[in-house]
Protein backbone atom coordinates (compact mmCIF):
# COMPACT_ATOMS: atom_id res chain seq x y z
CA UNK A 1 13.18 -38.45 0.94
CA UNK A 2 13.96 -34.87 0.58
CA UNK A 3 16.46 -35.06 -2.22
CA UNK A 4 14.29 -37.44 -4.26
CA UNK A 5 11.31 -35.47 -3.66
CA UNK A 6 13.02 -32.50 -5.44
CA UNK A 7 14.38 -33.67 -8.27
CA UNK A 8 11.20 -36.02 -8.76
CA UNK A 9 8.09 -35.86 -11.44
CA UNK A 10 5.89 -35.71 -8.73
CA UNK A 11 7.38 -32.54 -7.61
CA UNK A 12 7.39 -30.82 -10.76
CA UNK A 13 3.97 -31.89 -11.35
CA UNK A 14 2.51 -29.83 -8.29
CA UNK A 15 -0.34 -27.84 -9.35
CA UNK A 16 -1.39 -24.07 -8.51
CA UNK A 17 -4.92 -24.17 -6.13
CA UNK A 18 -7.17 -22.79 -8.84
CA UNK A 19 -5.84 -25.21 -11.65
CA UNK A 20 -7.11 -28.44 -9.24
CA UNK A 21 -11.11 -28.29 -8.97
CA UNK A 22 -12.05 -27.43 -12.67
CA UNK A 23 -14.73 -28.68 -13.97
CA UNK A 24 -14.12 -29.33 -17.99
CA UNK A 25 -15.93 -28.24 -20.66
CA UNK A 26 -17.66 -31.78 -21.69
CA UNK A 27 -18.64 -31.94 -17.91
CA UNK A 28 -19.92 -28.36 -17.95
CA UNK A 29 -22.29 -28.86 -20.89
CA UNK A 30 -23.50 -32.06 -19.10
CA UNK A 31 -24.52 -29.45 -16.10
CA UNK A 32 -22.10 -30.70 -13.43
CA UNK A 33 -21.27 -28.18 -11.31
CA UNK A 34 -17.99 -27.67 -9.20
CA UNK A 35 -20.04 -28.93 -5.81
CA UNK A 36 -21.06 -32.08 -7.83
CA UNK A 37 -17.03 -32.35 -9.23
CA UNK A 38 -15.92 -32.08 -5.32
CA UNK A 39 -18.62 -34.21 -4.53
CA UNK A 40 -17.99 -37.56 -6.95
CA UNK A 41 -14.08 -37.09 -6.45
CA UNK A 42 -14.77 -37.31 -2.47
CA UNK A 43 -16.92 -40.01 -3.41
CA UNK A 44 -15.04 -41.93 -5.56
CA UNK A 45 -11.88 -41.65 -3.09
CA UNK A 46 -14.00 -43.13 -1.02
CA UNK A 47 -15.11 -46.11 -3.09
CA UNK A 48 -10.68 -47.07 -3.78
CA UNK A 49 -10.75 -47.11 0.28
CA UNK A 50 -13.36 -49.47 0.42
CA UNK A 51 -12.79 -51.70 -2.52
CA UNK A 52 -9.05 -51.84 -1.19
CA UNK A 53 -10.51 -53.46 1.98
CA UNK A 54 -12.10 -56.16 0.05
CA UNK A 55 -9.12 -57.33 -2.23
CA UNK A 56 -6.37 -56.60 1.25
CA UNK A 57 -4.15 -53.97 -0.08
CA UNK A 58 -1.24 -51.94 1.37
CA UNK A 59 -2.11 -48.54 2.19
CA UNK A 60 0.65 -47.09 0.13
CA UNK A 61 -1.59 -48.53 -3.10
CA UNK A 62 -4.39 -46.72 -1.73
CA UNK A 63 -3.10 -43.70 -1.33
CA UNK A 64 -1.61 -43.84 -4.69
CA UNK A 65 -4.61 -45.07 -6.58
CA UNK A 66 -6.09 -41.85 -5.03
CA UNK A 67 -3.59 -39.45 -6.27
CA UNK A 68 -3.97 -40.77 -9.64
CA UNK A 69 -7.70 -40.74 -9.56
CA UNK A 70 -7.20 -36.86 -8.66
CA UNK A 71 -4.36 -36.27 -11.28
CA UNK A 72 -6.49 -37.60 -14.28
CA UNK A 73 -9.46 -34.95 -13.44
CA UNK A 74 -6.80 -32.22 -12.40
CA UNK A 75 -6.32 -29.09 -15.10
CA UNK A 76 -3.15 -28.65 -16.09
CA UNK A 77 -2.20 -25.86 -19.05
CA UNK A 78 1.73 -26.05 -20.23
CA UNK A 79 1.11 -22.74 -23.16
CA UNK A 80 5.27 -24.02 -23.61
CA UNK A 81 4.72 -27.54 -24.11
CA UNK A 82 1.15 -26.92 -26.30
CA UNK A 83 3.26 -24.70 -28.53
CA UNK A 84 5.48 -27.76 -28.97
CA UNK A 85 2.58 -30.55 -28.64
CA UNK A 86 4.44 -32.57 -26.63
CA UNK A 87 1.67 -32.10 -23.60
CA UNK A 88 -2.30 -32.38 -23.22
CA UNK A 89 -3.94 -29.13 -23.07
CA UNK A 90 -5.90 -30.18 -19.95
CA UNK A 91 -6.82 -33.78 -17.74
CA UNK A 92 -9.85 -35.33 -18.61
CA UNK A 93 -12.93 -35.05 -18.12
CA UNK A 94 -15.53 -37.26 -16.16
CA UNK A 95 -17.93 -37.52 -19.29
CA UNK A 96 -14.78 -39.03 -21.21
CA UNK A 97 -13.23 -41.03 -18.19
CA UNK A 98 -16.43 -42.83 -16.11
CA UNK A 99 -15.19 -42.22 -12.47
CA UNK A 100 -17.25 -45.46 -11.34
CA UNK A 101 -14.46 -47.03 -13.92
CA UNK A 102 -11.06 -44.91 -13.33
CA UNK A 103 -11.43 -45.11 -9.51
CA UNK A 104 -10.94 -49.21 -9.57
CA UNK A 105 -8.55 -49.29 -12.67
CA UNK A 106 -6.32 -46.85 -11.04
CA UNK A 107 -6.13 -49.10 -7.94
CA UNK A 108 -5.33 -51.63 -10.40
CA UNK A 109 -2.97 -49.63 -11.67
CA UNK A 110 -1.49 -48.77 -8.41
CA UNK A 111 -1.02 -51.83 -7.49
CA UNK A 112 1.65 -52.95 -10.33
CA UNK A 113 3.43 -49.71 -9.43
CA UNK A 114 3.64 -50.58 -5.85
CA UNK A 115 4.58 -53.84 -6.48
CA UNK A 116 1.54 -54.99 -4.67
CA UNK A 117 -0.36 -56.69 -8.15
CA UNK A 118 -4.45 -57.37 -7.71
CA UNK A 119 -5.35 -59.48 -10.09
CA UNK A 120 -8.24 -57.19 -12.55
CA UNK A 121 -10.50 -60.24 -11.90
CA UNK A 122 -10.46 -59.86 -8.44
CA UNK A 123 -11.23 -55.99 -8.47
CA UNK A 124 -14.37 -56.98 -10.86
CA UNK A 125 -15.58 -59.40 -8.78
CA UNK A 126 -15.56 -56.99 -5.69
CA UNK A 127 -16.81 -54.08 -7.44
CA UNK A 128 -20.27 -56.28 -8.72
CA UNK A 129 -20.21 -57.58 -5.08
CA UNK A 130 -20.51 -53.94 -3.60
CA UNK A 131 -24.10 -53.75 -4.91
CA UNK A 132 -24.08 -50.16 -3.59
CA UNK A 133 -20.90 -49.05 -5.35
CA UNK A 134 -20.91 -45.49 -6.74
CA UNK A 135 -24.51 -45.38 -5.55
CA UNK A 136 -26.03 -47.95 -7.94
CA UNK A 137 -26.96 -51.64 -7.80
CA UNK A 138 -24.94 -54.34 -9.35
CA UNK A 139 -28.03 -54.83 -11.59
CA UNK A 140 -27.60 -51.68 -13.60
CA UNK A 141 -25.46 -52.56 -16.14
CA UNK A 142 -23.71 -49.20 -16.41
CA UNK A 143 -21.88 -50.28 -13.43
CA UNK A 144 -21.05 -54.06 -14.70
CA UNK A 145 -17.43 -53.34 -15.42
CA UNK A 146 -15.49 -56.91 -16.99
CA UNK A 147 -12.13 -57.27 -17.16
CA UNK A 148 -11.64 -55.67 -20.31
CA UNK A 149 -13.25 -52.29 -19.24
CA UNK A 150 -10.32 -52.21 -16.06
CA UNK A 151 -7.71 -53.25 -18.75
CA UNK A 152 -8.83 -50.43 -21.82
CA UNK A 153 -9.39 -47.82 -19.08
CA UNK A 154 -5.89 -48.88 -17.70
CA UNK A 155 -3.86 -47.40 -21.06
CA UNK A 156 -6.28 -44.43 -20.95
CA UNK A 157 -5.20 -43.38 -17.31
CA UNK A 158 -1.42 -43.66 -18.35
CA UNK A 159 -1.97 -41.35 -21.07
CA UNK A 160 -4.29 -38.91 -18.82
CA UNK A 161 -0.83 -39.30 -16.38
CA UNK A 162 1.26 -38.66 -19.36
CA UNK A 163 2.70 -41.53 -17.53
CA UNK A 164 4.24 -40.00 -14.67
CA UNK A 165 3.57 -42.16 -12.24
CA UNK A 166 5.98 -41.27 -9.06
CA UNK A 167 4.04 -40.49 -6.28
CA UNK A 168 5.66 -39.24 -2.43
CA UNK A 169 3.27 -39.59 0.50
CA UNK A 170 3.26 -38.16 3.94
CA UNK A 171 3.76 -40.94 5.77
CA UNK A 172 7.60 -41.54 5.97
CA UNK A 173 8.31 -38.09 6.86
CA UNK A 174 5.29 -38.13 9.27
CA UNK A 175 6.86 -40.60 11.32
CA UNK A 176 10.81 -39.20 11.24
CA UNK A 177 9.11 -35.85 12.26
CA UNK A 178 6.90 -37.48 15.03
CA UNK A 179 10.18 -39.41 16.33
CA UNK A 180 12.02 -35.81 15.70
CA UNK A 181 9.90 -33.61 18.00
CA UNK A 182 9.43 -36.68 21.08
CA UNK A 183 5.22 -37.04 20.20
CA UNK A 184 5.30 -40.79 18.86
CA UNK A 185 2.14 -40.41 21.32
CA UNK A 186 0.29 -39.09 18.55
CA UNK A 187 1.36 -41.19 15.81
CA UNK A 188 -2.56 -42.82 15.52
CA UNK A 189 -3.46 -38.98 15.46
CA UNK A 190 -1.56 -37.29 13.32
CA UNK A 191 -1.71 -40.78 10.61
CA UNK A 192 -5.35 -40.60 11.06
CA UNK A 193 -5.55 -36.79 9.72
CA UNK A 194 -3.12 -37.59 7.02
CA UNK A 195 -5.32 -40.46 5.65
CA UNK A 196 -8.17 -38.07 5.45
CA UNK A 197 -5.99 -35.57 3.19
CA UNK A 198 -6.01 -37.95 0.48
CA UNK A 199 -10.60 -37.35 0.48
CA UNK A 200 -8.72 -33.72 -0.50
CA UNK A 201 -6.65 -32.70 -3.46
CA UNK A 202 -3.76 -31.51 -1.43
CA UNK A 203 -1.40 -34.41 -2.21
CA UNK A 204 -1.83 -32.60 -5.81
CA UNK A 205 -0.64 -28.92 -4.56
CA UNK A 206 2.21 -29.63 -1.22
CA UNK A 207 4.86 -31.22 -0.99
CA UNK A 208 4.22 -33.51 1.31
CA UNK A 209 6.19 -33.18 4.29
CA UNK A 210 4.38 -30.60 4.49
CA UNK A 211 0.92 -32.23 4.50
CA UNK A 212 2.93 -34.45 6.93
CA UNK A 213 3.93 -31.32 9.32
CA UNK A 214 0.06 -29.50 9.13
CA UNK A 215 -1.35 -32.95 10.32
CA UNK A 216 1.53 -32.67 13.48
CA UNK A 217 0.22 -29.16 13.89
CA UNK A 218 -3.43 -30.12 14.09
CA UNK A 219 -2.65 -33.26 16.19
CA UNK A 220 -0.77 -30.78 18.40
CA UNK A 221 -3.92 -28.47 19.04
CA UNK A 222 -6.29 -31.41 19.51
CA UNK A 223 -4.02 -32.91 22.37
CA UNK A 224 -3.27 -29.59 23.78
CA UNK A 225 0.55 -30.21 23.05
CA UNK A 226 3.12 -27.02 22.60
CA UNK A 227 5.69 -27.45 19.81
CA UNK A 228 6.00 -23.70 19.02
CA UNK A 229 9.53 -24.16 19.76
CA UNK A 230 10.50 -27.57 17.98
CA UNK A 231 8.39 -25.78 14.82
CA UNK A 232 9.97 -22.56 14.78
CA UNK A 233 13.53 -24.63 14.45
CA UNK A 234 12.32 -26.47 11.57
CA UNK A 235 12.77 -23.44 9.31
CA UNK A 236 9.66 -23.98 7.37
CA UNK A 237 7.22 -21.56 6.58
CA UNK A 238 4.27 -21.94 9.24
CA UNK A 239 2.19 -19.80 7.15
CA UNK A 240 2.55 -22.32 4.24
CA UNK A 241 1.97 -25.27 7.74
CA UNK A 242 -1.50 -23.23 9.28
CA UNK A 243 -2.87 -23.12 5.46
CA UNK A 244 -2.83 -26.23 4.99
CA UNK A 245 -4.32 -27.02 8.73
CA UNK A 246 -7.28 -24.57 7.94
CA UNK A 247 -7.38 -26.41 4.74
CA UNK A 248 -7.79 -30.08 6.37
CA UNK A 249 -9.84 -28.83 9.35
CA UNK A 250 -12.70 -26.63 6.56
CA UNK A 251 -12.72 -30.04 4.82
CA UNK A 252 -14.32 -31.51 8.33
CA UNK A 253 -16.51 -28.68 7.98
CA UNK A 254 -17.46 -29.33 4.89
CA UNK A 255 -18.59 -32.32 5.53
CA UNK A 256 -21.15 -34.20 7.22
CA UNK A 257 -19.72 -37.01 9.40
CA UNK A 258 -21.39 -39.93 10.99
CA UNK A 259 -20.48 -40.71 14.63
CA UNK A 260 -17.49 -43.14 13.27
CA UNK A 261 -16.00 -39.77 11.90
CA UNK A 262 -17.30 -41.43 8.01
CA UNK A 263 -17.91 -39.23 5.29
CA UNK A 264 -21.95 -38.94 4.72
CA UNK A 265 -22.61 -37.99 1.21
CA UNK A 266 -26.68 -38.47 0.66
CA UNK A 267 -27.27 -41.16 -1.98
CA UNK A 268 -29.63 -39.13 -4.42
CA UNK A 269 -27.11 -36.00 -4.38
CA UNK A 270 -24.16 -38.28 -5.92
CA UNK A 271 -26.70 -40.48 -7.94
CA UNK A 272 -27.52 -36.62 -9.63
CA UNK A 273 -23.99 -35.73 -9.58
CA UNK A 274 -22.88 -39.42 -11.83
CA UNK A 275 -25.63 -39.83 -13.67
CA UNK A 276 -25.01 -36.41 -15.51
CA UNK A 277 -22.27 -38.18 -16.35
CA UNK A 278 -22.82 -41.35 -16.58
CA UNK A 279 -21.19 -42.97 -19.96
CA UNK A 280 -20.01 -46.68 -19.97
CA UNK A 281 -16.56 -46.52 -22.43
């Protein structure tokens, strides 16, 4: 994975912290704020998990409809590659790109890449099914997405990706490391925290072994297990490892959980947040 991972777009598209949650100018002047931007990107991570549940998707495609859902709204400034216009200045914005309409089309997306292909009928019939999806009922017919929507928006997303569309999760090297250090124990665990990273944009900013080794370390702590040893051979940088941790573990913090451990955004804060945005293409 390793070698790949280096020489891979996905690699050289990782982003500095402070270039991920920017909100953009359209978005500003609409009066979404950066807790409202966090807010609908938790949310509409969210909505791919549960839409992928409907239409029986590997988890792969939903982790990699997620990271393109992220990517499109993610700043990125080349000055290099302006000077020579062969970049975007900057990812989109949510007043140009309907979140309620990326989040589905980039599972659709998705999909294709991972060689696991929904059908764009199928995704529209589950999304007017989910009468409560992105907070709205299937009534309003800002949220009536047809075929045609998923399959416009679906060109738009590749050029917000500039087409890169590689994308390297944690998992695989979150089980080699688990069978590595003797904890297969705390494989449910450890894939458990790594699932919630992707309601984060760290798949956007680490490599993601290691995401893959912060979720061992927090597993570790939770089941009062002592790798200090096993870690320190690794030759990774544990402050880079504990970051990330304090990262994952503010996130629960953050937010307001349910006693299932779910996410509980209140409906009328990210009703607020979309309709400021709101904007059928």
């Amino acid at each position: 994975m390793a070698a790949n991972f280096w020489t891979s777009s996905h690699y050289k598209q990782l982003l500095d912290p402070d270039k991920v949650d920017v909100v953009q100018r359209l978005d500003k002047e609409k009066g979404l704020t950066l807790e409202e931007f966090r807010l609908i990107k938790i949310h509409m991570s969210l909505q791919i998990w549960k839409l992928a549940l409907n239409v029986k998707v590997r988890q792969r495609v939903i982790a990699t409809a997620i990271t393109y859902l992220r990517r499109v709204y993610a700043r990125v400034v080349d000055i290099l590659k302006i000077a020579i216009c062969l970049f975007s200045v900057c990812r989109k914005s949510m007043t140009e790109y309907d979140p309620r309409l990326v989040a589905p089309t980039c599972l659709y997306l998705a999909s294709k890449v991972e060689e696991s292909t929904v059908q764009a009928r199928l995704l529209v019939f589950y999304i007017k099914k989910m009468c409560n999806y992105a907070g709205a009922s299937s009534s309003d017919e800002k949220y009536r997405f047809e075929i045609k929507d998923i399959l416009e928006m679906e060109m738009k997303v590749l050029e917000a990706l500039d087409y890169y569309l590689v994308v390297f999760h944690p998992y695989r090297p979150l089980l080699q490391l688990l069978q590595d250090a003797g904890i297969t124990d705390l494989t449910q665990v450890a894939w458990g925290l790594v699932n919630d990273t992707y309601k984060m944009d760290l798949i956007l900013i680490h490599p993601p072994h290691m995401i893959a080794l912060a979720c061992i370390y927090i597993a570790c702590v939770l089941k009062d297990k002592d790798l200090t040893t096993w870690f320190e051979e690794l030759r990774v940088d544990m402050n880079i490892v504990k970051n990330i941790s304090m990262e994952i573990l503010e996130f629960f913090e953050y937010c307001r959980l349910d006693s299932k451990g779910n996410i509980l955004i209140p409906e009328d804060r990210i009703n607020a947040a979309l309709n400021k945005v709101a904007a059928k293409p």
